[in-house]
Protein backbone atom coordinates (compact mmCIF):
# COMPACT_ATOMS: atom_id res chain seq x y z
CA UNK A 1 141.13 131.74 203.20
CA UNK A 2 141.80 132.56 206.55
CA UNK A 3 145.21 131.17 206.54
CA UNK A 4 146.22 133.04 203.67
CA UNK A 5 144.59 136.15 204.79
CA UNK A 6 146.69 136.05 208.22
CA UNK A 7 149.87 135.62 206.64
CA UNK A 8 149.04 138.64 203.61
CA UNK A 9 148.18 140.67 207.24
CA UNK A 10 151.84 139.60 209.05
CA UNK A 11 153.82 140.21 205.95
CA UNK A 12 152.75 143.58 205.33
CA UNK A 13 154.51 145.50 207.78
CA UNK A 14 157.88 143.40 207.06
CA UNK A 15 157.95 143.89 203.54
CA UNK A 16 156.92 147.90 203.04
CA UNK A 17 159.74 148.88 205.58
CA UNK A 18 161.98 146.53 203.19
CA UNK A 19 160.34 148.05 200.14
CA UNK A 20 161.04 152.02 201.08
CA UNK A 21 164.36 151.57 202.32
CA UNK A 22 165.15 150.19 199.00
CA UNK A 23 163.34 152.49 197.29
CA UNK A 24 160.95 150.48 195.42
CA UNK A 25 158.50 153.69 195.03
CA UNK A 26 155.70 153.90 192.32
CA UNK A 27 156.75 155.58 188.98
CA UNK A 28 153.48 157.56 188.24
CA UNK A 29 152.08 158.81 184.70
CA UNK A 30 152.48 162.59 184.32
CA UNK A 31 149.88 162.51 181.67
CA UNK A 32 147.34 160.66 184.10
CA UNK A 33 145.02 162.26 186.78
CA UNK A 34 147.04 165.06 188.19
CA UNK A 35 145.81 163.71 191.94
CA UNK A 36 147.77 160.54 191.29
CA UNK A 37 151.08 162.60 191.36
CA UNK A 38 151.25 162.86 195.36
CA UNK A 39 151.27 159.15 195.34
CA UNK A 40 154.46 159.12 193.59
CA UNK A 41 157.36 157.41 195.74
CA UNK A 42 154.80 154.69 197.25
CA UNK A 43 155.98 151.31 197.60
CA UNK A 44 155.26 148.80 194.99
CA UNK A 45 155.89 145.25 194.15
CA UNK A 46 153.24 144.46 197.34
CA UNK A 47 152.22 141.60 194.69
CA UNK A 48 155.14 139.69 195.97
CA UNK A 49 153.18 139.72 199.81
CA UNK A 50 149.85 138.54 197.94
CA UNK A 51 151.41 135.51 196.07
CA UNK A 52 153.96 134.44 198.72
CA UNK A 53 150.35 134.24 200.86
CA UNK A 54 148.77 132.33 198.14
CA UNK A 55 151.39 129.64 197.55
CA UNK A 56 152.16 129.25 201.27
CA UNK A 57 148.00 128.29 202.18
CA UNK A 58 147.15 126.57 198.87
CA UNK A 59 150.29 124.35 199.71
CA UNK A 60 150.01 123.75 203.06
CA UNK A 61 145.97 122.63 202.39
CA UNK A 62 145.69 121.28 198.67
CA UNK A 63 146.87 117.65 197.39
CA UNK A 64 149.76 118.04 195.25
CA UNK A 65 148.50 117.02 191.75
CA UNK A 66 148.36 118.71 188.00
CA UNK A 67 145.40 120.76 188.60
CA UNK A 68 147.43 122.32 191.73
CA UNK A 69 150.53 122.48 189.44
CA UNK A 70 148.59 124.33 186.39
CA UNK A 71 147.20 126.80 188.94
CA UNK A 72 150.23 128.05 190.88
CA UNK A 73 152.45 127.82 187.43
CA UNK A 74 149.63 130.16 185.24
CA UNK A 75 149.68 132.74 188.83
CA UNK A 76 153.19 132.48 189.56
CA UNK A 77 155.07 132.51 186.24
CA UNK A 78 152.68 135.57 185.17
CA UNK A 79 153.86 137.12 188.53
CA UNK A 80 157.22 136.74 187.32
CA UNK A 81 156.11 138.65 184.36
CA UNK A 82 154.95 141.07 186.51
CA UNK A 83 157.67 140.64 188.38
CA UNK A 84 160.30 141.62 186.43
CA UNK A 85 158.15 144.64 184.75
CA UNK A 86 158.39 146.09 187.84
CA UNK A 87 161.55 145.73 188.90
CA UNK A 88 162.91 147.38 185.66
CA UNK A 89 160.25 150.24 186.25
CA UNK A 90 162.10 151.03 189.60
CA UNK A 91 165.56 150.33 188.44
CA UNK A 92 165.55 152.45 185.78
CA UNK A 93 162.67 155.17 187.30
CA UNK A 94 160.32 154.97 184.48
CA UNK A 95 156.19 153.96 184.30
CA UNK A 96 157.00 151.97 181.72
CA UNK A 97 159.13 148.51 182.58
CA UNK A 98 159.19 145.75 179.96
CA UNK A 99 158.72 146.25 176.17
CA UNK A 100 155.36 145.42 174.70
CA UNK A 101 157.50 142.30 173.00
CA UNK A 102 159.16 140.83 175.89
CA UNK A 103 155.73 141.27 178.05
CA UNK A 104 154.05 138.91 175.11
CA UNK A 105 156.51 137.11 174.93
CA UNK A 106 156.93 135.63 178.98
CA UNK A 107 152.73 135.84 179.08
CA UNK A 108 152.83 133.40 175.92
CA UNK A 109 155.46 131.35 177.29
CA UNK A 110 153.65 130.66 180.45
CA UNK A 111 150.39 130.23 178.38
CA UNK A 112 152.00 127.70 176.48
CA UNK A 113 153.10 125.80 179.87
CA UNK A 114 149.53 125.66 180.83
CA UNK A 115 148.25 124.27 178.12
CA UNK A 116 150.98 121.52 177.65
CA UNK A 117 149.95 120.58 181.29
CA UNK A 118 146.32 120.69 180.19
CA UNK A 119 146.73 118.68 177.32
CA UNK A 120 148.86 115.92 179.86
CA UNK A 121 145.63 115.91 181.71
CA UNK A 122 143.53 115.54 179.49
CA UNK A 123 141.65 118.29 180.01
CA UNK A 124 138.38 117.90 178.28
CA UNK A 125 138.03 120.56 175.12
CA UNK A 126 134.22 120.99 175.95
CA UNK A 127 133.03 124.66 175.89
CA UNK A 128 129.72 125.55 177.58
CA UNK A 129 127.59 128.13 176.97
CA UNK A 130 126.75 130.25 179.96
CA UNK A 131 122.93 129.37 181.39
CA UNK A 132 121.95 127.13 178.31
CA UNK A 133 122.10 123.45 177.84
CA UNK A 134 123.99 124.08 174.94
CA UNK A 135 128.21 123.11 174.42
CA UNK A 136 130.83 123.04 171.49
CA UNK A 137 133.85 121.33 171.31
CA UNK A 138 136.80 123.17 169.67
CA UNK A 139 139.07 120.27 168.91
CA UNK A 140 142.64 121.40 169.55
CA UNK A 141 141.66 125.01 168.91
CA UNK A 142 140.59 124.72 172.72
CA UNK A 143 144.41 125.52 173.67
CA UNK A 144 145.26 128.38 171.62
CA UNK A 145 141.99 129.86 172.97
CA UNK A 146 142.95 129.39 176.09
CA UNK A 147 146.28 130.80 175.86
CA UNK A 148 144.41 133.83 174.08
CA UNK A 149 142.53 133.73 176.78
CA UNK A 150 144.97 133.97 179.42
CA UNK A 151 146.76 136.30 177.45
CA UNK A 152 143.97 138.76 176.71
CA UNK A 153 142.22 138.39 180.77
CA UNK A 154 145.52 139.16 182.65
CA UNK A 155 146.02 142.01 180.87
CA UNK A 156 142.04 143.30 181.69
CA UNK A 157 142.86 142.49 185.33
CA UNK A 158 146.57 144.42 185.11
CA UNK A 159 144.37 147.76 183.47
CA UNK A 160 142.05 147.60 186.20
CA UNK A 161 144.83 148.13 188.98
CA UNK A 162 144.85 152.35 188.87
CA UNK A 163 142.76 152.97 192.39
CA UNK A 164 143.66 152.24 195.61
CA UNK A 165 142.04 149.06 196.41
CA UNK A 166 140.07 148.56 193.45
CA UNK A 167 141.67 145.50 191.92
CA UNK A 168 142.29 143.90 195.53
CA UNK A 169 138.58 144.37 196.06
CA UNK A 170 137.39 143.58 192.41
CA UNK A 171 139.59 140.40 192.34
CA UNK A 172 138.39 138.90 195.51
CA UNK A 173 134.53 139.21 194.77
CA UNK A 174 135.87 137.26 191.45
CA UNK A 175 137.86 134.69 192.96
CA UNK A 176 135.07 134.05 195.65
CA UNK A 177 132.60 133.54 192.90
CA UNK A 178 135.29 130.62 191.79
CA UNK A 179 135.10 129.08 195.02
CA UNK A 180 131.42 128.51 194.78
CA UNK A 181 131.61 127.22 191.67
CA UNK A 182 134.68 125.02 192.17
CA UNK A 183 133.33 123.71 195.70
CA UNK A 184 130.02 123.21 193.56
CA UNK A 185 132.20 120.99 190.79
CA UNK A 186 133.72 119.00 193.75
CA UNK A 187 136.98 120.34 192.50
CA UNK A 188 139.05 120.85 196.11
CA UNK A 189 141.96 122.06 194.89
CA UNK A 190 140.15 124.76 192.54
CA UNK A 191 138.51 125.65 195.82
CA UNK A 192 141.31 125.85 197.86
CA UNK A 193 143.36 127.91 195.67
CA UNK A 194 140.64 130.44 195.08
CA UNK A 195 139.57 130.56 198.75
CA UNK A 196 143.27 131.59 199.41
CA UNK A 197 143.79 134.13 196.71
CA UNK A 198 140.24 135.67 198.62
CA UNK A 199 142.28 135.90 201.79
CA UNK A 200 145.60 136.87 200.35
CA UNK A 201 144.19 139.51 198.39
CA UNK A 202 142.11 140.84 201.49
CA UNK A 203 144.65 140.57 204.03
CA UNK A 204 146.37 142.73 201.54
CA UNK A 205 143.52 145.61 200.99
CA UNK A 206 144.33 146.67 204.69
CA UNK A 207 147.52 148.09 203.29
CA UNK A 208 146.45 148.83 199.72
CA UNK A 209 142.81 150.99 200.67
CA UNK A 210 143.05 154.59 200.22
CA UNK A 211 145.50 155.85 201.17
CA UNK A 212 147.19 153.19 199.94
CA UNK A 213 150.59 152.28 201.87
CA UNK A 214 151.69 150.30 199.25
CA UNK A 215 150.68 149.25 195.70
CA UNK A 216 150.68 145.85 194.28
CA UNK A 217 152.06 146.42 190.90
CA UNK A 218 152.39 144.40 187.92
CA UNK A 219 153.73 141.76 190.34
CA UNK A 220 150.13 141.24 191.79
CA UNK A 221 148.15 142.13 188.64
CA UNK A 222 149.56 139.80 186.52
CA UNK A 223 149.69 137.02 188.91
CA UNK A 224 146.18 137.58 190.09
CA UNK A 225 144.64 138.04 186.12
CA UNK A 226 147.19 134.32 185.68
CA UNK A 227 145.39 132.22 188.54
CA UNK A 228 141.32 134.03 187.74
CA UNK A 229 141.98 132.69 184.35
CA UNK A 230 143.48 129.23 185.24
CA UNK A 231 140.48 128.30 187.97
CA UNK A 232 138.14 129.05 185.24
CA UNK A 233 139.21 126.77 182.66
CA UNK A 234 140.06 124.11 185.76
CA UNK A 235 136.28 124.24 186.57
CA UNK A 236 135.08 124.94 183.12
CA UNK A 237 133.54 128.25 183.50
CA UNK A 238 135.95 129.93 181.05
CA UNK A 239 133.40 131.74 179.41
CA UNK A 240 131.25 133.10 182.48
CA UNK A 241 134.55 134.70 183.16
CA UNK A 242 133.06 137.45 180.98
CA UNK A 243 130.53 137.75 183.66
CA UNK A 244 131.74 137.12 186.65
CA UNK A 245 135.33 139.30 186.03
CA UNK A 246 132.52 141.75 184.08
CA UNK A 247 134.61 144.70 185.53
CA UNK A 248 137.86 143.67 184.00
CA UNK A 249 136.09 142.87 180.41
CA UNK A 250 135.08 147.11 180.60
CA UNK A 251 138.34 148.08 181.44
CA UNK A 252 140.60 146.67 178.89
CA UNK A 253 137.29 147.55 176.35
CA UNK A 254 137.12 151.01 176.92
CA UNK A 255 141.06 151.17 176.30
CA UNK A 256 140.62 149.09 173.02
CA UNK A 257 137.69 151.35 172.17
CA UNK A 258 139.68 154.89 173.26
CA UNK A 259 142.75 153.59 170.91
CA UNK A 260 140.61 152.59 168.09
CA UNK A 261 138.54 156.05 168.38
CA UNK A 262 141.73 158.05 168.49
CA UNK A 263 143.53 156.46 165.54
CA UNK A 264 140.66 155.98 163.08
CA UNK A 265 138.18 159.44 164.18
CA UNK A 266 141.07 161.39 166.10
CA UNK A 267 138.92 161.93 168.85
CA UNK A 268 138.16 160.29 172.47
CA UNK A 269 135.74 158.25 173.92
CA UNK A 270 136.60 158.85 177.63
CA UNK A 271 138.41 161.66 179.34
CA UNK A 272 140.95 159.31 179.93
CA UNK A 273 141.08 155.08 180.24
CA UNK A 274 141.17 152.37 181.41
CA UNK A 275 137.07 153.73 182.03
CA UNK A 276 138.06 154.05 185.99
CA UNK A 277 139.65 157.07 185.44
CA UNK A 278 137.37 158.61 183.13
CA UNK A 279 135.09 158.97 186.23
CA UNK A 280 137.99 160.24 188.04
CA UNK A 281 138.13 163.24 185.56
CA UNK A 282 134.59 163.98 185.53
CA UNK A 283 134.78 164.55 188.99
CA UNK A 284 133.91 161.00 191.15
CA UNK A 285 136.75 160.62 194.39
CA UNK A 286 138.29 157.77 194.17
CA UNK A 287 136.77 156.05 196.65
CA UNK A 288 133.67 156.73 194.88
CA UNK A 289 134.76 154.84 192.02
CA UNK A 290 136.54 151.84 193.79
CA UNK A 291 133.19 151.40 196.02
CA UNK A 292 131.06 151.58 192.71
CA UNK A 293 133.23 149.21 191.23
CA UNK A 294 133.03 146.50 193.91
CA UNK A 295 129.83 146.83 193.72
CA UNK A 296 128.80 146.36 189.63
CA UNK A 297 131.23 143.20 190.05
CA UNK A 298 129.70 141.60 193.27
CA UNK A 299 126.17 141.84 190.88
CA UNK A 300 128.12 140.69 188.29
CA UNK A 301 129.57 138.03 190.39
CA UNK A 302 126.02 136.40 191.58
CA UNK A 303 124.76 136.91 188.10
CA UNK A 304 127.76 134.98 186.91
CA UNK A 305 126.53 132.04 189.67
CA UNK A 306 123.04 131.80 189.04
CA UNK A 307 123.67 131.77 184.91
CA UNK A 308 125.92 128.94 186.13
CA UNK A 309 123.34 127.27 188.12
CA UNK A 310 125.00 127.27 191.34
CA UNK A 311 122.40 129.96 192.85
């Protein structure tokens, strides 16, 4: 963790300088909160200084075996993802980078990579229920849940990126809850990973807080929702992920819910989504709403560890 957080704190200011000289500025929504628009023109792409962190400390500490491999390819390749969304945002000056189809379409492909490597393992198809003695095996239906699941949990973390520092802060109550648990399953590399997305993402926050100095992007998102998902299923806690990343299950909810509302009543749920900047519009500062939001998921969090049994 501390490793990781070091190097996310000495990259910083060399890659912002690199990142506004070339211009790599946030493309910002016009039709979103109309306090976003000053922040217009800030660097983005700081994912890049978060996973760089990562795979330099989980490297340098953890034994090079599947488990390892599974967790940098499911945060790494969905980087890429994010990666390449971003850089086609900037390129072209839009908020909008890849299509909906070629998005799926890298996510899936990664997804599927995971779960061939999970099926090499042997990678036991055993679900468990959350705080009951009480588990059901899938049979090879595991692995296309999985990949749903991967799909569909990236995607929460990605909408919950709008504030400055709210997924940096979000993300690293969630991945510290993984630690426990994966230290708890005598799972090293599970725990070492984790531990060093904690740091990364931390040493990060220094730049990201309000006023943010630079912005993650899709780069960071992505890659963060690919590894939370992969140490999950690793330590086989994929479905306290509901709990324990509680925050991201609301946001990509209250977007499904504002959609659904719109098309089928033609009216709106929330002012506005993902939910964090429905608050926004009803008058909360933002660092109202990112503290607020740290906190529900550090409650969530230790819920998410005693219904697991390691509190």
């Amino acid at each position: 963790m501390g490793v990781a957080f070091v190097l996310s704190l000495i990259m910083g200011p060399l890659f912002i300088p690199i990142l506004r000289r070339m211009k790599f500025g946030q493309q910002i929504r016009e039709d979103g909160p109309q306090g976003h628009l000053k922040k217009q023109g800030t660097p983005t792409m700081g994912g890049v200084i978060i996973l760089l962190a990562l795979a330099l400390a989980t490297l340098r500490f953890a034994d090079k075996n599947t488990d390892l491999l599974i967790l940098l390819i499911a945060s790494l390749g969905y980087g890429l993802v994010g990666f390449l969304d971003d850089y086609i945002k900037i390129i072209f000056k839009r908020s909008l980078g890849l299509t909906a189809k070629q998005k799926l379409f890298g996510q899936l492909l990664i997804s599927a990579i995971v779960c061939y490597l999970l099926v090499m393992q042997g990678h036991s198809t055993d679900l468990y229920i959350p705080f009951v003695a009480f588990h059901f095996n899938p049979g090879w239906l595991y692995f296309p849940l999985m990949a749903i699941l991967m799909l569909g949990a990236s995607n929460a973390v990605n909408f919950t990126d709008g504030l400055d520092g709210l997924l940096a802060g979000t993300s690293a109550i969630a991945f510290g809850a993984y630690t426990v648990i994966a230290m708890n399953n005598t799972q090293p590399e599970a725990a070492i990973f984790s531990a060093a997305m904690v740091g990364a993402v931390l040493g990060f926050l220094v730049f990201n807080a309000h006023p943010a100095k630079v912005f993650m992007g899709d780069t960071g998102s992505l890659g963060i929702g690919g590894g939370l998902v992969a140490v999950a299923i690793l330590t086989k806690a994929e479905l306290l992920l509901a709990i324990v990343g509680g925050v991201f299950l609301v946001e990509i909810l209250s977007v499904v819910i504002q959609v659904v509302s719109f098309k089928t009543r033609g009216k709106r749920v929330f002012k506005m989504s993902p939910i964090h900047h429905h608050f926004e519009l009803v008058g909360w500062s933002e660092w109202r709403v990112v503290i607020t939001f740290w906190v529900v998921g550090l409650v969530l969090a230790v819920l998410g560890l005693y219904m697991n049994e390691v509190l």
